[in-house]
Protein backbone atom coordinates (compact mmCIF):
# COMPACT_ATOMS: atom_id res chain seq x y z
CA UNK A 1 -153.56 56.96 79.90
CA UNK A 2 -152.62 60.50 81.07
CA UNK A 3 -153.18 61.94 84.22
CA UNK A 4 -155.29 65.19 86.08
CA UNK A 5 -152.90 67.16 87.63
CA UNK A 6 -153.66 70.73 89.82
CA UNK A 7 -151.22 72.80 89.90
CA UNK A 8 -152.15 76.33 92.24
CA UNK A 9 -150.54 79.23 94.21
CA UNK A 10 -151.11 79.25 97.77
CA UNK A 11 -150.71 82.04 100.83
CA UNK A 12 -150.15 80.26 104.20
CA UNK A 13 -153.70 81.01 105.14
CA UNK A 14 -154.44 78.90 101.87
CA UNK A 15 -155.50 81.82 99.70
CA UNK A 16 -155.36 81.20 96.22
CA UNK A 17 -157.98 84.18 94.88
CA UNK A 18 -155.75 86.78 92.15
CA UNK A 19 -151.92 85.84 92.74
CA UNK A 20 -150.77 87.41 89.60
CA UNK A 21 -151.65 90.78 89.97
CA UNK A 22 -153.99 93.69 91.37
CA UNK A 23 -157.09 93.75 89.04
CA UNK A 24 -156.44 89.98 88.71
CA UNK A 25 -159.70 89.13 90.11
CA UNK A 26 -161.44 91.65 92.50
CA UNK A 27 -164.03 89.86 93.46
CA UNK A 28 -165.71 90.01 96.79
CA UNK A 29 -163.93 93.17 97.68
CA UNK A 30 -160.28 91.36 97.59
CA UNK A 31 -157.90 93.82 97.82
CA UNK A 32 -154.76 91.95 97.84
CA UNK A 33 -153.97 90.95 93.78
CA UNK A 34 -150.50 90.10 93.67
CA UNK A 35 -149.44 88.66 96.51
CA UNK A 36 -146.98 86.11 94.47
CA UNK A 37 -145.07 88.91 92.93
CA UNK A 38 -142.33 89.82 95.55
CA UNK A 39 -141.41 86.50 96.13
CA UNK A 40 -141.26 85.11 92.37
CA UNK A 41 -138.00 84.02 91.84
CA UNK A 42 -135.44 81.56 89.40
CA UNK A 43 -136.72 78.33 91.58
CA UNK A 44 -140.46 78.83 91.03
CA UNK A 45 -139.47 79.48 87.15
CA UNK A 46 -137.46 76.20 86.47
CA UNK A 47 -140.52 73.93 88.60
CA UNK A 48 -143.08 75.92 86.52
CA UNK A 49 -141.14 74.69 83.11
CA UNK A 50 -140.87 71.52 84.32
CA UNK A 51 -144.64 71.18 84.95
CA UNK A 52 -145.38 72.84 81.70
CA UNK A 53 -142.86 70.22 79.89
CA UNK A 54 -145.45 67.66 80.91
CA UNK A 55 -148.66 69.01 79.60
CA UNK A 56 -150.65 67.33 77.06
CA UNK A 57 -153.90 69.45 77.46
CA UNK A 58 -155.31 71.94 79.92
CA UNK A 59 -158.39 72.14 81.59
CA UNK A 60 -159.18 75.58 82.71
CA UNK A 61 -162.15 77.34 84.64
CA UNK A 62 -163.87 80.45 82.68
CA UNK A 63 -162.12 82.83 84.72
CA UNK A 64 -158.46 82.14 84.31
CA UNK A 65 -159.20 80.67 81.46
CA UNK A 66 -160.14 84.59 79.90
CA UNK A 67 -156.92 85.79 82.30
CA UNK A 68 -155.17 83.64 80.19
CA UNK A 69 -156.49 84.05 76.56
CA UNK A 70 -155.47 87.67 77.54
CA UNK A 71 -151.87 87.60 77.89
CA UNK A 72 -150.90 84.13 76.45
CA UNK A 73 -151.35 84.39 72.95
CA UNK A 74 -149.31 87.57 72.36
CA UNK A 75 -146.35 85.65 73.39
CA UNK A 76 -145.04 84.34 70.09
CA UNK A 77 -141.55 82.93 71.24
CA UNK A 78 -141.87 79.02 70.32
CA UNK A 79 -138.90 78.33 73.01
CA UNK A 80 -140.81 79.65 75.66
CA UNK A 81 -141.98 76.55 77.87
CA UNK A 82 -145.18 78.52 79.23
CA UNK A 83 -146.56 80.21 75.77
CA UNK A 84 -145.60 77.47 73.18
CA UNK A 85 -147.77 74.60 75.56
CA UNK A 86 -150.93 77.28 75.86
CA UNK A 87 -150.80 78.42 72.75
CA UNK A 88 -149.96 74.81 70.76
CA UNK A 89 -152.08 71.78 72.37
CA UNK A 90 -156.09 71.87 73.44
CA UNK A 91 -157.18 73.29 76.34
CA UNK A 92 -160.74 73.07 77.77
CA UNK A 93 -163.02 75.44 79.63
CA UNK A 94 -165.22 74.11 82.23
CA UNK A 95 -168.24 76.88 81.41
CA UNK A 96 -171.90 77.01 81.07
CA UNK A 97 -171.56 80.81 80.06
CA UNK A 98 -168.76 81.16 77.63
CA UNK A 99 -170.00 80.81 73.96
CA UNK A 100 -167.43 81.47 71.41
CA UNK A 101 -163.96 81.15 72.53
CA UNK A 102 -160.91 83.33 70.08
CA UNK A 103 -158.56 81.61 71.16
CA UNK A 104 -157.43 78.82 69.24
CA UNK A 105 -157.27 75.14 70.08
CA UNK A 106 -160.28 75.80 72.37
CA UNK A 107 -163.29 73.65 73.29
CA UNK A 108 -165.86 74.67 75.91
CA UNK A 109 -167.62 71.80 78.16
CA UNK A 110 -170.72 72.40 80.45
CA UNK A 111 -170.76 70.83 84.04
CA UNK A 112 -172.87 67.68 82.58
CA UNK A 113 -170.48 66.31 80.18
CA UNK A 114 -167.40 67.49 82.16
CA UNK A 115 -167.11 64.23 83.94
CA UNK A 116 -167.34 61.86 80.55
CA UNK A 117 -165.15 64.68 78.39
CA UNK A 118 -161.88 64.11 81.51
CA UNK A 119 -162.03 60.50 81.38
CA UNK A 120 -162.01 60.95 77.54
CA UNK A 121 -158.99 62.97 77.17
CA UNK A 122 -157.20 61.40 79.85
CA UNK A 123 -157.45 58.35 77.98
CA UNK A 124 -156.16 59.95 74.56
CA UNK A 125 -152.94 61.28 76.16
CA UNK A 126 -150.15 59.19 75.80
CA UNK A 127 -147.21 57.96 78.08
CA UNK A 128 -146.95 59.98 81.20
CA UNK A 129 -148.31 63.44 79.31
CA UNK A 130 -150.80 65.78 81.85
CA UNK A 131 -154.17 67.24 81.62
CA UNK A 132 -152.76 69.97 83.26
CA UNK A 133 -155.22 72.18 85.58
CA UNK A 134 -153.89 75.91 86.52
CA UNK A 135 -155.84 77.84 89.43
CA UNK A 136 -159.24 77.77 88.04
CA UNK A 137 -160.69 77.95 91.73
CA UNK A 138 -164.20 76.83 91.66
CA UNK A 139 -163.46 74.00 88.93
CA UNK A 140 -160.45 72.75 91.56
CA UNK A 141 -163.43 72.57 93.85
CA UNK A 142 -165.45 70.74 91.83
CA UNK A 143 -163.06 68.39 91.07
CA UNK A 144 -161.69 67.33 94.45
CA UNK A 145 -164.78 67.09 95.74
CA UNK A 146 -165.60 64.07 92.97
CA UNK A 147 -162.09 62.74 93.57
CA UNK A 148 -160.78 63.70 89.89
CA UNK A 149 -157.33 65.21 91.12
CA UNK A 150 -154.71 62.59 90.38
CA UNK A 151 -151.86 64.95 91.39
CA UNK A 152 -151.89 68.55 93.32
CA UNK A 153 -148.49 70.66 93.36
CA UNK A 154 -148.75 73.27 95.80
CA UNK A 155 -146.78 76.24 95.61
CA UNK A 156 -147.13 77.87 98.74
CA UNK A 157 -145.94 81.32 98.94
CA UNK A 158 -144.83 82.59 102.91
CA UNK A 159 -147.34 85.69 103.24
CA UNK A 160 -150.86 85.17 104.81
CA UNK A 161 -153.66 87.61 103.98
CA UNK A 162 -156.47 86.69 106.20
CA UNK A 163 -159.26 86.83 103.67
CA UNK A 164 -159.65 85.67 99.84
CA UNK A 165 -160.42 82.70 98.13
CA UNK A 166 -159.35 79.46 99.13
CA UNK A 167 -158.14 76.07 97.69
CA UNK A 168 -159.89 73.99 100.43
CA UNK A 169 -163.44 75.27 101.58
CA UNK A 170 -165.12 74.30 104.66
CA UNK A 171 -167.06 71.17 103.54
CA UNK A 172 -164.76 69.60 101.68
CA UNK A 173 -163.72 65.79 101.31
CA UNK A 174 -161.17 64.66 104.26
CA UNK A 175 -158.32 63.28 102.07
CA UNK A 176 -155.03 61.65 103.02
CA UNK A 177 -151.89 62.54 100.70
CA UNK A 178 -149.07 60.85 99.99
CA UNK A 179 -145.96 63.60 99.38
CA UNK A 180 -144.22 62.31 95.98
CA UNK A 181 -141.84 65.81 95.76
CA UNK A 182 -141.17 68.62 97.54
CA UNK A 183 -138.30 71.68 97.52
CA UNK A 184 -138.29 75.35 98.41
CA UNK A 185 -137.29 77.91 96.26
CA UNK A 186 -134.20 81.17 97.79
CA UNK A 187 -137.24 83.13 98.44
CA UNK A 188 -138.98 80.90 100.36
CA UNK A 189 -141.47 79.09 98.55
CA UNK A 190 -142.01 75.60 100.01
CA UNK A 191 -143.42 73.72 96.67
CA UNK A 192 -145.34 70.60 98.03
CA UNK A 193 -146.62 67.53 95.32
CA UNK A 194 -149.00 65.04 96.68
CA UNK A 195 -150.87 62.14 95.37
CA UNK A 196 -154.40 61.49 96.93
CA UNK A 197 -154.66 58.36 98.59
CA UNK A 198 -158.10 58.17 99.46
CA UNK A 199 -160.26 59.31 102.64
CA UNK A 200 -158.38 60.23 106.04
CA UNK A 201 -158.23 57.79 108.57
CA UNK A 202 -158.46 58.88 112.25
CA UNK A 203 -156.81 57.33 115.37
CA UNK A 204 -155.88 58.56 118.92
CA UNK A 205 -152.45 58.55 120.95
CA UNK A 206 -154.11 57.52 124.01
């Protein structure tokens, strides 16, 4: 049986709303698309690859699911680590909206089979492969709030922007981690893995 794993960009506010670029995603009035750029360096590459070496299938929100079905496919080189997993094993978009999907490999759930369709192809994977999930804000929501996450990696970027879109909303389950990796990158990215352990316990030092 394989395993859910979240894999997301983070400011040090916990922003994780349009990392890749300007028009990225605009919503809300964000004006701060990007914000990974400057730092990007060798270190994030190589973790990326190795997370990517891992996947068996992705599960994607609609939105970054369409950022990706716009770049991903024109990238034809079979040795890249990033284009040959998107573009070669099944990926699945958490969407009550999106009807007809181009790209290939493709299958679209809505919210009341999502549950059932996880367990499913968790349990097809084999060894130690990932149902790797990438951003995909709301459906990250959604899914630590049921306790679906097996594995986060954090990749937490040192800028803070004060406003956007965040990982961990107000409201939110209180969950205790247990750190299973962690490394920073030359440009300062602190890259954090974690296992949920369950709910957070509470104590005093008095």
């Amino acid at each position: 049986m394989g395993k859910l794993t979240l894999t997301t960009f983070l400011t040090l506010d916990g922003v994780m709303q349009a990392p890749g670029g300007p028009d990225e995603d605009r919503s809300g009035g964000f004006p701060y698309g990007g914000w990974v750029v400057p730092y990007a360096d060798e270190g994030m590459g190589v973790f990326v690859t190795e997370v990517f070496e891992r996947a068996g299938a992705f599960l994607l929100g609609r939105r970054t699911y369409e950022i990706f079905a716009g770049y991903w496919p024109q990238i034809t080189d079979p040795v890249d680590p990033v284009a040959s997993r998107l573009n070669g094993l099944p990926k699945y978009v958490a969407s009550t909206t999106l009807k007809d999907p181009a790209w290939a490999g493709t299958t679209v759930v809505d919210g009341e089979h999502l549950q059932s369709e996880i367990t499913r192809v968790k349990d097809a994977l084999e060894g130690t492969r990932e149902l790797q999930v990438h951003g995909s804000g709301a459906l990250a929501q959604w899914l630590l709030a049921r306790d679906l996450v097996d594995e986060l990696n954090l990749l937490l970027f040192p800028v803070f922007l004060g406003t956007g879109r965040r990982l961990f909303p107000t409201g939110g389950l209180p969950t205790a981690c247990e750190l299973i990796g962690s490394r920073t990158t030359p440009n300062g990215i602190a890259i954090q893995s974690y296992r949920p352990t369950g709910r957070a316990t509470f104590g005093s030092f008095v």
